[in-house]
PDB file of N, CA and C in Angstrom:
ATOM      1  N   UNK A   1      18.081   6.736  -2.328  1.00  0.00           N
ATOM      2  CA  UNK A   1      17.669   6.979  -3.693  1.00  0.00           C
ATOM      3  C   UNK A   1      16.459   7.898  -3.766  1.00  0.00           C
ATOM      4  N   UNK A   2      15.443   7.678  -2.616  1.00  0.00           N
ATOM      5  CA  UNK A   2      14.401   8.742  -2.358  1.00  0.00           C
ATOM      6  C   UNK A   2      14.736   9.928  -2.533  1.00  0.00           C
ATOM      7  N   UNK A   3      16.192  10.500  -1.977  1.00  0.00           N
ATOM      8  CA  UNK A   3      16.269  12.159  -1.578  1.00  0.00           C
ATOM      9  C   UNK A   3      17.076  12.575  -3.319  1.00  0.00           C
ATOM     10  N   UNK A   4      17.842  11.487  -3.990  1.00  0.00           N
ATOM     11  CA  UNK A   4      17.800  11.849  -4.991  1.00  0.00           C
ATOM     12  C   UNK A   4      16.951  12.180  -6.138  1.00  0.00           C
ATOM     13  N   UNK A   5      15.924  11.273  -5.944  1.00  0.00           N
ATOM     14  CA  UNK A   5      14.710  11.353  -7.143  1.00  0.00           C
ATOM     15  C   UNK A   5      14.257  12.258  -6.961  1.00  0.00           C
ATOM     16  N   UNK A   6      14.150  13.420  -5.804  1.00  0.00           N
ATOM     17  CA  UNK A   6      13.384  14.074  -5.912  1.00  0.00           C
ATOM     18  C   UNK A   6      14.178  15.533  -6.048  1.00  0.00           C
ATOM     19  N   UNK A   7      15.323  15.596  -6.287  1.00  0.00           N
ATOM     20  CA  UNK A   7      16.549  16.791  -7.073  1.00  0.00           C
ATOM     21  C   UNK A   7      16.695  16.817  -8.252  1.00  0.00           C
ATOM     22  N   UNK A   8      15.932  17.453  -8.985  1.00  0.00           N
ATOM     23  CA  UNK A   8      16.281  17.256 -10.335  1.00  0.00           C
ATOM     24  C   UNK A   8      17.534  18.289 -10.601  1.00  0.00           C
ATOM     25  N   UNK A   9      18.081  19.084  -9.895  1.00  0.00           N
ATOM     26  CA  UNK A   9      18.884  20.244 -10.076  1.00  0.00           C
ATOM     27  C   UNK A   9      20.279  20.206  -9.650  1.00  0.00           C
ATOM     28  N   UNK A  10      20.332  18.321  -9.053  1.00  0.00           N
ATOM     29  CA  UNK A  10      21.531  17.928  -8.373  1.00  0.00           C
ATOM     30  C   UNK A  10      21.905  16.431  -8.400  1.00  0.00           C
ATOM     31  N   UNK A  11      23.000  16.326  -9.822  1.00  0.00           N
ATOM     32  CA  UNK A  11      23.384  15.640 -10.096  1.00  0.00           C
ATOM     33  C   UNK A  11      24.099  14.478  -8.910  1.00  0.00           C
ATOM     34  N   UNK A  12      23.475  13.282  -9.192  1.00  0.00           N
ATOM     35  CA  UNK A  12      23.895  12.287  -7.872  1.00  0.00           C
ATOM     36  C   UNK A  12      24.716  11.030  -8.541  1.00  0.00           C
ATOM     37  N   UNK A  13      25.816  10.638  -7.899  1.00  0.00           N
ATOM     38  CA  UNK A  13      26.248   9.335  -8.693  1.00  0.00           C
ATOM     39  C   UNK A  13      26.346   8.326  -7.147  1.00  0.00           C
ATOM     40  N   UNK A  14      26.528   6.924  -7.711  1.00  0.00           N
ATOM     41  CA  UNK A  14      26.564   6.036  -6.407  1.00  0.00           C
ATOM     42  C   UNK A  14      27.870   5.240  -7.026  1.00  0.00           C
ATOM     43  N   UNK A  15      28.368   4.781  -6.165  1.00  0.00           N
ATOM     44  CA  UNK A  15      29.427   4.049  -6.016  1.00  0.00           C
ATOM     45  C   UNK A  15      29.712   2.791  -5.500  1.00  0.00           C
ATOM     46  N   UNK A  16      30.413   1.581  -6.227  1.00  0.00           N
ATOM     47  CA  UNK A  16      30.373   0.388  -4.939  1.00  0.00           C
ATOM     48  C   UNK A  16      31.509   0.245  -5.116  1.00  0.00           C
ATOM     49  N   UNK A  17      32.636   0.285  -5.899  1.00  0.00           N
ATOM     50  CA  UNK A  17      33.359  -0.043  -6.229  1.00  0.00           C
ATOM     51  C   UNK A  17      34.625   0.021  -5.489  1.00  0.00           C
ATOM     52  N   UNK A  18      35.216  -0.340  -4.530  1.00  0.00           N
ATOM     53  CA  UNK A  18      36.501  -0.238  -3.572  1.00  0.00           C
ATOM     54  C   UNK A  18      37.053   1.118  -4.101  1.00  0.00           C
ATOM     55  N   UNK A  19      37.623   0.792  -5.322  1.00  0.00           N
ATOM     56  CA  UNK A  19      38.541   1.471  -5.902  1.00  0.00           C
ATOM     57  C   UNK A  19      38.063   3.319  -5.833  1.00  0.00           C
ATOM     58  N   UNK A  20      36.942   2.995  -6.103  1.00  0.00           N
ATOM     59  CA  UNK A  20      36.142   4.263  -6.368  1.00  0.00           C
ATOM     60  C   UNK A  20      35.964   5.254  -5.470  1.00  0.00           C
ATOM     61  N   UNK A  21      35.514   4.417  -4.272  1.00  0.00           N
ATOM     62  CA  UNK A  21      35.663   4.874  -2.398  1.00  0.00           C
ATOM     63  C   UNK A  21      36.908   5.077  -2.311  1.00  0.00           C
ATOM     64  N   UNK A  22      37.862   4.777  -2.255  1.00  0.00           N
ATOM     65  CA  UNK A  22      39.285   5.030  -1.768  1.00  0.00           C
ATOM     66  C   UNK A  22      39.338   6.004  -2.793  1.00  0.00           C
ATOM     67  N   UNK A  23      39.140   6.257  -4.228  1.00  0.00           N
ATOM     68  CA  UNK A  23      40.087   7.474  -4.284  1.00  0.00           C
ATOM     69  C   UNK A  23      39.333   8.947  -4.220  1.00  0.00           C
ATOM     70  N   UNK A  24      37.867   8.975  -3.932  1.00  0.00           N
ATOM     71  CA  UNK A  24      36.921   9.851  -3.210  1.00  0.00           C
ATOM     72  C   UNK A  24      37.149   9.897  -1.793  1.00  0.00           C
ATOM     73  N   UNK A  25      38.067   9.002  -1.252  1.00  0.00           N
ATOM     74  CA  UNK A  25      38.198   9.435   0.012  1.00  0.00           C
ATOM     75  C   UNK A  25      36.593   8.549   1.381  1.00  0.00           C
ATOM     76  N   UNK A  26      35.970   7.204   1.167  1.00  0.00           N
ATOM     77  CA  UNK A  26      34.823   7.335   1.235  1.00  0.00           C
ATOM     78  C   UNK A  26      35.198   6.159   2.030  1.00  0.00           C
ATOM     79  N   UNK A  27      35.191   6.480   3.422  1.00  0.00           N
ATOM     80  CA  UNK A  27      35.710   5.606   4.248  1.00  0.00           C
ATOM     81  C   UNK A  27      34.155   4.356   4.563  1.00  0.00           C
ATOM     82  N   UNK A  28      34.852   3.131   4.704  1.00  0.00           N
ATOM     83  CA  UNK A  28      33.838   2.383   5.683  1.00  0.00           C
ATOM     84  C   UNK A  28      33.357   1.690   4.109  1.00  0.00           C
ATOM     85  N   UNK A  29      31.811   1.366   4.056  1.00  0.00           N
ATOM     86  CA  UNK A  29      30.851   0.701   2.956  1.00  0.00           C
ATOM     87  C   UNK A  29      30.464   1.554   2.650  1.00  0.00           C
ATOM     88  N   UNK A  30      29.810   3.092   3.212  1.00  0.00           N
ATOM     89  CA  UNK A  30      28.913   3.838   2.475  1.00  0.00           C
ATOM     90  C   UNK A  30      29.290   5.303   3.343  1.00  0.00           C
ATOM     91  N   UNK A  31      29.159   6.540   2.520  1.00  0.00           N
ATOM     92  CA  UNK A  31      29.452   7.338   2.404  1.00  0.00           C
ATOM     93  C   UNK A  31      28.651   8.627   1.438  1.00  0.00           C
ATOM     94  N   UNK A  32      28.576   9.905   2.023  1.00  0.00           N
ATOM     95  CA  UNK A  32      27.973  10.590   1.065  1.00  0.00           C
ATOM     96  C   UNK A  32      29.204  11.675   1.011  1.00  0.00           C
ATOM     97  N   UNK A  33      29.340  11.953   0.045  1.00  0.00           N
ATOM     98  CA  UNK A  33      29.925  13.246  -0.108  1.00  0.00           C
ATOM     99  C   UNK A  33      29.480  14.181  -1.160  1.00  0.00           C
ATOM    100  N   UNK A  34      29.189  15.552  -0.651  1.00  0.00           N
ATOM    101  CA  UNK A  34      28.896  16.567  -1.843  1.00  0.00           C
ATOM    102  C   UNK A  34      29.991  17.426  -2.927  1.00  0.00           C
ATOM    103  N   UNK A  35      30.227  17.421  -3.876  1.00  0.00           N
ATOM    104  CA  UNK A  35      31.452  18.275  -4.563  1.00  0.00           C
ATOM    105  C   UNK A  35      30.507  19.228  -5.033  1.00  0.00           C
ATOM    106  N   UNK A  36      31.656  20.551  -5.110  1.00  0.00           N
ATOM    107  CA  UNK A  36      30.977  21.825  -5.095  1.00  0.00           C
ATOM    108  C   UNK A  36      31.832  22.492  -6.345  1.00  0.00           C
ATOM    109  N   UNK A  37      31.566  23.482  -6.588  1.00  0.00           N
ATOM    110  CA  UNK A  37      33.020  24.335  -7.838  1.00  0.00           C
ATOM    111  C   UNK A  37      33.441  25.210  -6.630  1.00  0.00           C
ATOM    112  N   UNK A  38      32.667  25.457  -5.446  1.00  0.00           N
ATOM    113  CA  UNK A  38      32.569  26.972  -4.731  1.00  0.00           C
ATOM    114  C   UNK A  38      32.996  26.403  -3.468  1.00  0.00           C
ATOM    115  N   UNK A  39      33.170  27.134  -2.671  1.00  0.00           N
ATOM    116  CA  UNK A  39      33.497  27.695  -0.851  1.00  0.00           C
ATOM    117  C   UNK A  39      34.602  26.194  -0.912  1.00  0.00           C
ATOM    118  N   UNK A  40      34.438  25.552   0.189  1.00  0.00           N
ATOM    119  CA  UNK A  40      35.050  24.724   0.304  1.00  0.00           C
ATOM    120  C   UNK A  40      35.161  23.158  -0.965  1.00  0.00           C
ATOM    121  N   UNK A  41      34.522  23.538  -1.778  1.00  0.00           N
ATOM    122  CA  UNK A  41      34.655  22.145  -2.719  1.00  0.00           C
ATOM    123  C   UNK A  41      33.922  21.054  -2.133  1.00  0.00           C
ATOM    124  N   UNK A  42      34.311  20.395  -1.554  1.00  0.00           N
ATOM    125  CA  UNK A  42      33.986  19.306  -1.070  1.00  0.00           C
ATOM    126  C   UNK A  42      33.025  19.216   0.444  1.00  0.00           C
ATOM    127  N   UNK A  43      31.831  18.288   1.140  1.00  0.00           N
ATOM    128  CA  UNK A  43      31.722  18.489   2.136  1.00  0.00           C
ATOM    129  C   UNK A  43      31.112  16.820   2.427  1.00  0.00           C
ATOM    130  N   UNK A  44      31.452  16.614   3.494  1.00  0.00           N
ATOM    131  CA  UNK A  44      31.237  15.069   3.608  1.00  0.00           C
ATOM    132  C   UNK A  44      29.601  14.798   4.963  1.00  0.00           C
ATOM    133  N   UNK A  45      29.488  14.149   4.410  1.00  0.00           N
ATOM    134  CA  UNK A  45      27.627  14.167   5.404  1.00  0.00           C
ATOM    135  C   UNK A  45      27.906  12.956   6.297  1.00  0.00           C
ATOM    136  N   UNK A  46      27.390  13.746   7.808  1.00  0.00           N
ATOM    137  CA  UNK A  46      28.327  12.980   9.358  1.00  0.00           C
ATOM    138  C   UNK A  46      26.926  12.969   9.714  1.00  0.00           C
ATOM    139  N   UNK A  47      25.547  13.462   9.393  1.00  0.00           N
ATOM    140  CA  UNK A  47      24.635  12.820   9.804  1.00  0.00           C
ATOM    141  C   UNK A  47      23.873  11.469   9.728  1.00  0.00           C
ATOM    142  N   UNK A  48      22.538  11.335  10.557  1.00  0.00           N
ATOM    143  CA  UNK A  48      21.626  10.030  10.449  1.00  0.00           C
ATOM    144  C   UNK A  48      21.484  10.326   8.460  1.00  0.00           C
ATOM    145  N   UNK A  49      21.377   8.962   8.167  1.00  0.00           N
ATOM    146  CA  UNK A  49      20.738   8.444   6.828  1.00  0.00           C
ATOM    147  C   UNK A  49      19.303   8.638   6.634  1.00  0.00           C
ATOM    148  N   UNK A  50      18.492   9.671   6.686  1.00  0.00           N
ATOM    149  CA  UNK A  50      17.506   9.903   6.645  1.00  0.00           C
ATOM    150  C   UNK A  50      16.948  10.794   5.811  1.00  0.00           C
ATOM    151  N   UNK A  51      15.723  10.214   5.306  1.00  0.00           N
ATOM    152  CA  UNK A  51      15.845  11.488   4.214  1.00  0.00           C
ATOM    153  C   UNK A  51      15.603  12.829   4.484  1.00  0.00           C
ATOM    154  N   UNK A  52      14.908  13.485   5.173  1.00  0.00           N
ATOM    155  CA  UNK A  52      14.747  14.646   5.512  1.00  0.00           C
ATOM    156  C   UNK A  52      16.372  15.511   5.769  1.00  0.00           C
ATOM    157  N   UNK A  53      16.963  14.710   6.783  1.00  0.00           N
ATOM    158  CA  UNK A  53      18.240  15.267   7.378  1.00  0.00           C
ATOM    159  C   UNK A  53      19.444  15.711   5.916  1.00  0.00           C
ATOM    160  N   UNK A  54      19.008  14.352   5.122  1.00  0.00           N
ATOM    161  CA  UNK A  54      19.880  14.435   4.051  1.00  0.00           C
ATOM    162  C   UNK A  54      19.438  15.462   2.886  1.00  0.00           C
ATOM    163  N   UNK A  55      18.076  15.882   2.751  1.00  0.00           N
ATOM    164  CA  UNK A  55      17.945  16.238   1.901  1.00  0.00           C
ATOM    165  C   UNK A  55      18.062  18.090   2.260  1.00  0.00           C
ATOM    166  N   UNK A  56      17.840  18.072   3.581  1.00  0.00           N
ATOM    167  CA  UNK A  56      18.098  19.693   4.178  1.00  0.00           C
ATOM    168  C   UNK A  56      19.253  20.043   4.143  1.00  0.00           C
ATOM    169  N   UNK A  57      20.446  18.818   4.513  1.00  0.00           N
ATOM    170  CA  UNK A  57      21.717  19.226   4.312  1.00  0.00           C
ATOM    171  C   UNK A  57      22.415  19.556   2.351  1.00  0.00           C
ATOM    172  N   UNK A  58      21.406  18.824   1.728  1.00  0.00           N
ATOM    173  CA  UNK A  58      22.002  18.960   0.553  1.00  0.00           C
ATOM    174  C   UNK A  58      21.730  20.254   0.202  1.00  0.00           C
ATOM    175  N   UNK A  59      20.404  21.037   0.512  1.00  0.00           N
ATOM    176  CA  UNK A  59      20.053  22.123  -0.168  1.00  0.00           C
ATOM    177  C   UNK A  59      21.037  23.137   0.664  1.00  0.00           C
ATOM    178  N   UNK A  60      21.029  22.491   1.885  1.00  0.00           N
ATOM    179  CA  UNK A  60      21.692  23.933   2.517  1.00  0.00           C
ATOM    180  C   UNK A  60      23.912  23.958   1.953  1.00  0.00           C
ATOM    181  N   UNK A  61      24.003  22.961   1.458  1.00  0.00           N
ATOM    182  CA  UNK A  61      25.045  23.132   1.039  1.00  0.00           C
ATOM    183  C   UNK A  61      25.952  23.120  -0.358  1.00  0.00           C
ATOM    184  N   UNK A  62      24.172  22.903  -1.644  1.00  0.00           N
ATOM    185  CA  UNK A  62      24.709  23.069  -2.765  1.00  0.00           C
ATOM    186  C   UNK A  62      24.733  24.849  -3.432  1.00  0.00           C
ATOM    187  N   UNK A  63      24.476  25.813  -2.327  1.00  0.00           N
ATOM    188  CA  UNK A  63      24.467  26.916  -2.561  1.00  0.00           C
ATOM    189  C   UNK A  63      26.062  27.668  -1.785  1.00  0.00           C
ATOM    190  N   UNK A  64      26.439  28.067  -2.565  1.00  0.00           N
ATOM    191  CA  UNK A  64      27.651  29.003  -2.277  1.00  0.00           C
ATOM    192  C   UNK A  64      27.695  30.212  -0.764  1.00  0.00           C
ATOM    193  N   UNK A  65      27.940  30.082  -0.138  1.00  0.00           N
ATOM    194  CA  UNK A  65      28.137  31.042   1.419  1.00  0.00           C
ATOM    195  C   UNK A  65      27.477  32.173   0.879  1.00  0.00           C
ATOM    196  N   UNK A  66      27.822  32.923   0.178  1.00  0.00           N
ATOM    197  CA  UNK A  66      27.719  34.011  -0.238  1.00  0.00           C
ATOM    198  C   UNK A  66      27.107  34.328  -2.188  1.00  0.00           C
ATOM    199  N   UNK A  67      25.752  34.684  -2.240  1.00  0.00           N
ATOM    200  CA  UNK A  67      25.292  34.710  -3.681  1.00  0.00           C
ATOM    201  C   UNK A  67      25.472  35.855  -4.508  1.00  0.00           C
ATOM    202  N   UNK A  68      25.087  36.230  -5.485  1.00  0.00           N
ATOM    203  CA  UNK A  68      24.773  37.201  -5.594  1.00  0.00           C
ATOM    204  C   UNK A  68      22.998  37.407  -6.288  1.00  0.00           C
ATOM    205  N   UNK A  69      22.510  38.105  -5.725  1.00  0.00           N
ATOM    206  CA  UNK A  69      20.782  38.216  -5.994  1.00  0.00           C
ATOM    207  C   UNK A  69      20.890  38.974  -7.169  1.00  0.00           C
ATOM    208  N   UNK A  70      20.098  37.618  -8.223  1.00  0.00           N
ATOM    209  CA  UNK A  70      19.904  37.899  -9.519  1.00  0.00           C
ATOM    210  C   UNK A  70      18.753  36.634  -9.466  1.00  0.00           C
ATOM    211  N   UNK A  71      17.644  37.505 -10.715  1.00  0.00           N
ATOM    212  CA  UNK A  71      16.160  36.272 -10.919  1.00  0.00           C
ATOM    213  C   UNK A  71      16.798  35.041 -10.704  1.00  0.00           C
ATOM    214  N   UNK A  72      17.907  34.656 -11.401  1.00  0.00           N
ATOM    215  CA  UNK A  72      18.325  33.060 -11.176  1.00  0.00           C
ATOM    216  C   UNK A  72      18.659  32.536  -9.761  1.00  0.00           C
ATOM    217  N   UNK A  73      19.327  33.387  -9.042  1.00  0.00           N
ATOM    218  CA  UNK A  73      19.426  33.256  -7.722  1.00  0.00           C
ATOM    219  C   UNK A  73      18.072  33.420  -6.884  1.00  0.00           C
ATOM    220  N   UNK A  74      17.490  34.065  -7.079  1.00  0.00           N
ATOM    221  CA  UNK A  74      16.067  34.078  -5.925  1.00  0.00           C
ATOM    222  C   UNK A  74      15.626  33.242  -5.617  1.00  0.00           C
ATOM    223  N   UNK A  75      14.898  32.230  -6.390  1.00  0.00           N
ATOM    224  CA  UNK A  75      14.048  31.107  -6.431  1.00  0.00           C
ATOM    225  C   UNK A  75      15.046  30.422  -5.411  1.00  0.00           C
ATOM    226  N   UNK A  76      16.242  29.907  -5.535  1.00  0.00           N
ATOM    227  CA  UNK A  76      16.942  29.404  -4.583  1.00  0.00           C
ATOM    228  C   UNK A  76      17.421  29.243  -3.375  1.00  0.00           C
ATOM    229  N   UNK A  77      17.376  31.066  -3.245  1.00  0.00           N
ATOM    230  CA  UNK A  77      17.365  31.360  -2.119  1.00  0.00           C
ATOM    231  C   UNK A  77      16.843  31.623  -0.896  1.00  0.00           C
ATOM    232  N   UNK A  78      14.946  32.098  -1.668  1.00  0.00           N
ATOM    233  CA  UNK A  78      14.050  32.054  -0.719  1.00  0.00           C
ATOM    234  C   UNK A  78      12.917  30.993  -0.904  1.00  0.00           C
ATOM    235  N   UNK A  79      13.411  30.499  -1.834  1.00  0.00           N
ATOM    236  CA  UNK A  79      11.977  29.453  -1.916  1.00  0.00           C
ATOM    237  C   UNK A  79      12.359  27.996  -1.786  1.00  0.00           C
ATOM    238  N   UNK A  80      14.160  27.686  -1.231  1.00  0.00           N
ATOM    239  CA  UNK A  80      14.673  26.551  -0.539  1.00  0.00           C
ATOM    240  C   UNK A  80      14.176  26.430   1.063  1.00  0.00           C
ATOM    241  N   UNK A  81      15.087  25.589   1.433  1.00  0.00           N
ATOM    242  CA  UNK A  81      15.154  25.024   2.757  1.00  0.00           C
ATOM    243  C   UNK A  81      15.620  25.793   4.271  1.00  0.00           C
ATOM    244  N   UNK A  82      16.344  26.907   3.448  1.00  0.00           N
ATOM    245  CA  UNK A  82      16.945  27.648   4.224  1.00  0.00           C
ATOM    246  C   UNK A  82      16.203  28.927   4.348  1.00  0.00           C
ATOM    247  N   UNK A  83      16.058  29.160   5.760  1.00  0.00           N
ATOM    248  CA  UNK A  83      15.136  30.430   6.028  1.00  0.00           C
ATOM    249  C   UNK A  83      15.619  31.544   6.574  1.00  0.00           C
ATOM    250  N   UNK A  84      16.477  31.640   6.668  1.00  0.00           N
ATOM    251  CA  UNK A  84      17.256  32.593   7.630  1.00  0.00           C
ATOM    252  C   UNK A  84      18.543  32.916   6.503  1.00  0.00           C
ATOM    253  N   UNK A  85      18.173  34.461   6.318  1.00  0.00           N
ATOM    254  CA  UNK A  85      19.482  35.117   5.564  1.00  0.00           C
ATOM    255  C   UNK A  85      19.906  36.278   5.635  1.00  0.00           C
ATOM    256  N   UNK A  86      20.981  36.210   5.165  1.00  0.00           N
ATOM    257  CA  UNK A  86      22.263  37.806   5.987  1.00  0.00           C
ATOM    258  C   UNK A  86      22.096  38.360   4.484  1.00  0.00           C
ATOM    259  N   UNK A  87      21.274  39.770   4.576  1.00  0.00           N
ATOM    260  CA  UNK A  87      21.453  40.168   3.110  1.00  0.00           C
ATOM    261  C   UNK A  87      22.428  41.278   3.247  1.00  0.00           C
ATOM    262  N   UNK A  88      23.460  41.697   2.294  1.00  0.00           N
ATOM    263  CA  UNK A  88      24.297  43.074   2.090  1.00  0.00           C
ATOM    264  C   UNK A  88      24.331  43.611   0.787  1.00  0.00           C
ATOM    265  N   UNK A  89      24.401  44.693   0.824  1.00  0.00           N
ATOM    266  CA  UNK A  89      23.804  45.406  -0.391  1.00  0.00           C
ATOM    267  C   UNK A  89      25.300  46.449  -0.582  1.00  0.00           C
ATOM    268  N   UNK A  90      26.210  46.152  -1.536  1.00  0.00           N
ATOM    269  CA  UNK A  90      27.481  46.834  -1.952  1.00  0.00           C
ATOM    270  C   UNK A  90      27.639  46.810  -3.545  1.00  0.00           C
ATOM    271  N   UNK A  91      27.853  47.916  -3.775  1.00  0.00           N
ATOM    272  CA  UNK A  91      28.486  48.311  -5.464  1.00  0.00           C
ATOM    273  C   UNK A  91      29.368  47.684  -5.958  1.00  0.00           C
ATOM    274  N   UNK A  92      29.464  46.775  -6.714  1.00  0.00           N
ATOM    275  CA  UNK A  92      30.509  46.208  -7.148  1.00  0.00           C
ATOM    276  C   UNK A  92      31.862  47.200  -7.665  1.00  0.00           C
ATOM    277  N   UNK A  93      30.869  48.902  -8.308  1.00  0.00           N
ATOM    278  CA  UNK A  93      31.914  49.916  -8.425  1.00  0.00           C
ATOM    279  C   UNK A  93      32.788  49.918  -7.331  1.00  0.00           C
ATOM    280  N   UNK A  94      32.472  49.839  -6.081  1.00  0.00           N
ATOM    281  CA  UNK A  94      33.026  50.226  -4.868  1.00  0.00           C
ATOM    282  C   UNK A  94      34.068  49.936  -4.542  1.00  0.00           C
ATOM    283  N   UNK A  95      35.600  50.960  -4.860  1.00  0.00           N
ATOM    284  CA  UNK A  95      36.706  50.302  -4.333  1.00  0.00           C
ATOM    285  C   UNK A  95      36.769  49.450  -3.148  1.00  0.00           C
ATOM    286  N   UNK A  96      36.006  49.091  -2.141  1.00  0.00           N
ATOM    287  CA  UNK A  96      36.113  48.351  -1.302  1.00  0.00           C
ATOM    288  C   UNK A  96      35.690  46.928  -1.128  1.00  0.00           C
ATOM    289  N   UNK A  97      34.695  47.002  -2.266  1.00  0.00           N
ATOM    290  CA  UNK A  97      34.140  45.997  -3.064  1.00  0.00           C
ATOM    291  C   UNK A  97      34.913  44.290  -2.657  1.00  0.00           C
ATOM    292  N   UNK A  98      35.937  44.151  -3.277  1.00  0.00           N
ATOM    293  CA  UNK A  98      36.627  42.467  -2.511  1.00  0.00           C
ATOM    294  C   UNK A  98      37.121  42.939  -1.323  1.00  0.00           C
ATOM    295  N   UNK A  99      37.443  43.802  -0.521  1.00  0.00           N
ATOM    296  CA  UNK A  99      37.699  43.892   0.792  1.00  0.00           C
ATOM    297  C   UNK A  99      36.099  43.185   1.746  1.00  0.00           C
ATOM    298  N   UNK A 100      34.961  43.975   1.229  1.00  0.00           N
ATOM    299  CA  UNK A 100      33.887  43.796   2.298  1.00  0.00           C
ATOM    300  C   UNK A 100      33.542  42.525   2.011  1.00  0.00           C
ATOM    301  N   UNK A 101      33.733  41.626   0.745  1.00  0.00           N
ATOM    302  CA  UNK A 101      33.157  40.887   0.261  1.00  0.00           C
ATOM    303  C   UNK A 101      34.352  39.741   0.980  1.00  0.00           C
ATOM    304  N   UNK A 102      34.959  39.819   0.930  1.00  0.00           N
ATOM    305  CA  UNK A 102      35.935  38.625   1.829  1.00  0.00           C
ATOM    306  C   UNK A 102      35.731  38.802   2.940  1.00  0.00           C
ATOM    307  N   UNK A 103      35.653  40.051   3.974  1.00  0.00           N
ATOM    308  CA  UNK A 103      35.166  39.916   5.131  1.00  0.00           C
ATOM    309  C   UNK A 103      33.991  39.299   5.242  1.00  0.00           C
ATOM    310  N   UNK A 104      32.847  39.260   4.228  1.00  0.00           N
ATOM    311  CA  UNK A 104      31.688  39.035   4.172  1.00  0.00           C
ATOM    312  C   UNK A 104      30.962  37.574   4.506  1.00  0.00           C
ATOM    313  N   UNK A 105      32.273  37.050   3.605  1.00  0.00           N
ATOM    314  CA  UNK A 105      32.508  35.341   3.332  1.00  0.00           C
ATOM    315  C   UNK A 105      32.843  34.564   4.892  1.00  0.00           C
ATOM    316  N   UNK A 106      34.084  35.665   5.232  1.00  0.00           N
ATOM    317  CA  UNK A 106      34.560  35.162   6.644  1.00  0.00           C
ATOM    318  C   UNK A 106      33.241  34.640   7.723  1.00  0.00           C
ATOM    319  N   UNK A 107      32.707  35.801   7.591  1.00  0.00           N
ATOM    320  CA  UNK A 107      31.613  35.744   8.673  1.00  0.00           C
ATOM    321  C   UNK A 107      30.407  34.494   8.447  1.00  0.00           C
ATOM    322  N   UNK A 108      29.948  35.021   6.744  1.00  0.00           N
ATOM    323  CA  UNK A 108      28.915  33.554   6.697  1.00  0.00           C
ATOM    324  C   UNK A 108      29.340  32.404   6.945  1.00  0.00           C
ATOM    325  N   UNK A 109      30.923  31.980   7.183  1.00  0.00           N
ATOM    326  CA  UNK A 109      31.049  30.487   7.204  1.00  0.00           C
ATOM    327  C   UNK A 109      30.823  30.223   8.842  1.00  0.00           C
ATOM    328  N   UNK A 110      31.228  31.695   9.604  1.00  0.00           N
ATOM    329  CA  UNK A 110      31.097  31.504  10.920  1.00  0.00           C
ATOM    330  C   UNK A 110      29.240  31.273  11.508  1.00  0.00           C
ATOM    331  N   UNK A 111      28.350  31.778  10.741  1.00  0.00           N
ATOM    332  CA  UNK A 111      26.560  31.811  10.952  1.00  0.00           C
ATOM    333  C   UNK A 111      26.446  30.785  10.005  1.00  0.00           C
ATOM    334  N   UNK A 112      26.855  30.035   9.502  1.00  0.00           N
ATOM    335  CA  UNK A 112      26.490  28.806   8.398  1.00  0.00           C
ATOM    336  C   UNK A 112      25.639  27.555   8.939  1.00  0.00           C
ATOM    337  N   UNK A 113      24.203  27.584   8.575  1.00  0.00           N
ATOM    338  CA  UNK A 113      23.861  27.136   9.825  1.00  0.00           C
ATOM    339  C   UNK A 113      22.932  27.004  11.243  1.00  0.00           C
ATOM    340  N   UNK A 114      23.363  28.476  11.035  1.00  0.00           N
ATOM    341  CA  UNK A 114      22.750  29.036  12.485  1.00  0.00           C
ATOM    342  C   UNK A 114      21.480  29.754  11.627  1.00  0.00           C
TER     343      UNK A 114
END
């Protein structure tokens, strides 16, 4: 409840309810899982219960692989948890534009992380 109180930007719900775990998929008594709109949707947390661990994994995974840098995006990006970033700079004019940008994606999921 610690690593939640202190997210105001990331909606948290808890669960006890059998029913509730089984159809989230939330094996065992307790379980975290993050839902996303973006990259993979869903991501399930296989680390220690701790808050630090939990709360680095949340930041590093309520942000999308790939952003796009706009004022709303900055604050997020450099003034989170995550320090290390792959910047690319392409024209959205640019017929090549979803070509580089799916290659782009490919790769961050492969450095995701690192």
């Amino acid at each position: 409840l610690d690593v939640a109180g202190g997210m105001d930007d990331v909606p948290f719900g808890i669960a006890t309810d059998a029913a509730v775990l089984a159809e989230f998929k939330i094996s065992g008594d307790s379980g975290v899982a993050l839902f996303k709109k973006f990259d993979e949707g869903r991501v399930d947390f296989e680390g220690e219960y701790e808050d630090k661990e939990m709360n680095t994994w949340i930041h590093a995974n309520s942000l999308a692989l790939v952003n796009e840098f706009t004022q709303e995006t900055a604050g997020k990006l450099f003034g989170g948890e995550i320090k290390s970033h792959h910047l690319l700079f392409v024209s959205k004019e640019s017929d090549d534009y979803e070509k580089i940008m799916g290659e782009f994606k490919d790769v961050a999921k492969d450095f995701k992380g690192k």
